[in-house]
C-alpha atoms as a PDB file:
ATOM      1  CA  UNK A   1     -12.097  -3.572   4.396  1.00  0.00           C
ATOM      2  CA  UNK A   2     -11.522  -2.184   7.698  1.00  0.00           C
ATOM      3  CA  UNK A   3      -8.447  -2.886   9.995  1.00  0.00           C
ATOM      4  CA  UNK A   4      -9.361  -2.806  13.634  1.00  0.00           C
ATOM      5  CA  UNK A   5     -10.921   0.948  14.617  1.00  0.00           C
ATOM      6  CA  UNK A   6      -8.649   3.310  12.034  1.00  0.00           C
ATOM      7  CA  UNK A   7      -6.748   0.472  10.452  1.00  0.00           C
ATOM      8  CA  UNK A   8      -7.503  -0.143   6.731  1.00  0.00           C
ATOM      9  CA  UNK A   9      -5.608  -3.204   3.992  1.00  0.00           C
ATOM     10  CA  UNK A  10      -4.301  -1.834   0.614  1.00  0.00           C
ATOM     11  CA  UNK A  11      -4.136  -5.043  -1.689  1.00  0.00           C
ATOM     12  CA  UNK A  12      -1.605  -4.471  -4.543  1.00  0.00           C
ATOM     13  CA  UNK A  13      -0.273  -6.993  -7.823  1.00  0.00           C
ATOM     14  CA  UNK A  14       3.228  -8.059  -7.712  1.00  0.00           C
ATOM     15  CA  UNK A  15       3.808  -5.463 -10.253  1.00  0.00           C
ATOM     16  CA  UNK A  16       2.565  -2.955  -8.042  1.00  0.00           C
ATOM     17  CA  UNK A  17      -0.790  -2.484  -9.236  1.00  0.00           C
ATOM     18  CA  UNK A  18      -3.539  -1.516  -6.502  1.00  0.00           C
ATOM     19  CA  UNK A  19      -6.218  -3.779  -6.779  1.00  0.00           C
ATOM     20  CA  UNK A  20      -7.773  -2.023  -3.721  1.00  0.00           C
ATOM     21  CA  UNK A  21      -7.366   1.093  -1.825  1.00  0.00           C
ATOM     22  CA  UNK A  22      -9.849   2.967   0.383  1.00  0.00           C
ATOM     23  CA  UNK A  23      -8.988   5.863  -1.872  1.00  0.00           C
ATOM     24  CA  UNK A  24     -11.437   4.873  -5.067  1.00  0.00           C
ATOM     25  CA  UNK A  25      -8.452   7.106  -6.696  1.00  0.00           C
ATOM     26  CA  UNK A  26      -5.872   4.492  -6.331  1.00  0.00           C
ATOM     27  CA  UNK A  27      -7.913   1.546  -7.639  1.00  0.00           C
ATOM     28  CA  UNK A  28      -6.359   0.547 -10.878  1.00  0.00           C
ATOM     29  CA  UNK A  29      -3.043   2.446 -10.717  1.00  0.00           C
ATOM     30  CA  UNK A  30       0.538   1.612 -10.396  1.00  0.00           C
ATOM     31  CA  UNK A  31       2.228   2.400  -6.461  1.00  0.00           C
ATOM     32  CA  UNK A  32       4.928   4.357  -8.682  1.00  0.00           C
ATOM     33  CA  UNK A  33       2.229   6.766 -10.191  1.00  0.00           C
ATOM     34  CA  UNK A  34       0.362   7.765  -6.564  1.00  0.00           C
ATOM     35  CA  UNK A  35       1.662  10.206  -4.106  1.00  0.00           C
ATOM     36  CA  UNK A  36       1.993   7.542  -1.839  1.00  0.00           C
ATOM     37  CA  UNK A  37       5.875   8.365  -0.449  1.00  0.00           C
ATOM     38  CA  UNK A  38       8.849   6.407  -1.794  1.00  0.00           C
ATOM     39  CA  UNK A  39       8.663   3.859   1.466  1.00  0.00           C
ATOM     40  CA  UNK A  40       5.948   2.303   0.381  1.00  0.00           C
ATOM     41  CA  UNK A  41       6.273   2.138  -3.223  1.00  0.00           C
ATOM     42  CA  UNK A  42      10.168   1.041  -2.979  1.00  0.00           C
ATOM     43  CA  UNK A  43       8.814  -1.715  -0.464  1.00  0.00           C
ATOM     44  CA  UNK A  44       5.661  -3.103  -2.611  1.00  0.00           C
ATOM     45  CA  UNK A  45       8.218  -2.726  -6.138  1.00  0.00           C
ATOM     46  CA  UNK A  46      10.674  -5.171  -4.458  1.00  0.00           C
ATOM     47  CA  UNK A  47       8.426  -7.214  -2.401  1.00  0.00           C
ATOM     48  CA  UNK A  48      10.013  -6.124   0.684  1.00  0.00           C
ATOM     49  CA  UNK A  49       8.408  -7.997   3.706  1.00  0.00           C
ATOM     50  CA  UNK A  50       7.710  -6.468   7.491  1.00  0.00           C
ATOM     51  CA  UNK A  51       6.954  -3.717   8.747  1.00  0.00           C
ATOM     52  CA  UNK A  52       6.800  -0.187   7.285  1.00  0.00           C
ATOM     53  CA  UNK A  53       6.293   3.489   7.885  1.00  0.00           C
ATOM     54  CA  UNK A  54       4.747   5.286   5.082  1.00  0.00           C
ATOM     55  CA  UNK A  55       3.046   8.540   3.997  1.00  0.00           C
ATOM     56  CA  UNK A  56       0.040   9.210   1.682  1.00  0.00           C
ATOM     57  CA  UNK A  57      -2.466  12.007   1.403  1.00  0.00           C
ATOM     58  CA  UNK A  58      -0.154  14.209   3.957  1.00  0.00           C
ATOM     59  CA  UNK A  59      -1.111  11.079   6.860  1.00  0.00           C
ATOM     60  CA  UNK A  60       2.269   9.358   8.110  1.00  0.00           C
ATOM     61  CA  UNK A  61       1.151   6.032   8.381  1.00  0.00           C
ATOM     62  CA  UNK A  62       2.423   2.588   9.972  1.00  0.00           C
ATOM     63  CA  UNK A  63       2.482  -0.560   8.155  1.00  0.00           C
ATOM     64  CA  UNK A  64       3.062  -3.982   7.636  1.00  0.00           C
ATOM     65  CA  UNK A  65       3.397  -5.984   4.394  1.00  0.00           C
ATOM     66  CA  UNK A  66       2.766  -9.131   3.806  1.00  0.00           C
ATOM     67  CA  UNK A  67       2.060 -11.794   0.750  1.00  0.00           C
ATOM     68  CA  UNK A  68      -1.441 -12.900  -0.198  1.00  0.00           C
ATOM     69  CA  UNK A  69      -1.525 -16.451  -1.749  1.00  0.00           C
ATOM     70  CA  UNK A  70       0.738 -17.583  -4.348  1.00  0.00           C
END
């Protein structure tokens, strides 16, 4: 799933699990167990809305999370 050039979606339970990731790696585990930094993984834990900067794999990346049916 590709986000406009460079862009990419991360799809993730409410519990945090990453259902999918363009980093095979990630498929399957919990945001708390991935180097992702503690940004992202505070904002997907508490289902923080909005916009977000993040980092993961040494890339500081920008963001923007959002709910996905019920």
């Amino acid at each position: 799933y590709v986000l406009g050039d460079t862009g990419f979606y991360i799809l993730t339970t409410k519990a945090g699990q990453i259902m999918y990731h363009p980093v095979s790696e990630y498929i399957n585990r919990n945001v708390a167990d991935t180097d992702m930094s503690d940004s992202f993984k505070n904002a997907v834990l508490s289902r923080t809305l909005g916009r977000l900067e993040y980092t993961s794999h040494g890339t500081h990346s920008h963001g923007y999370l959002a709910p996905v049916g019920d």
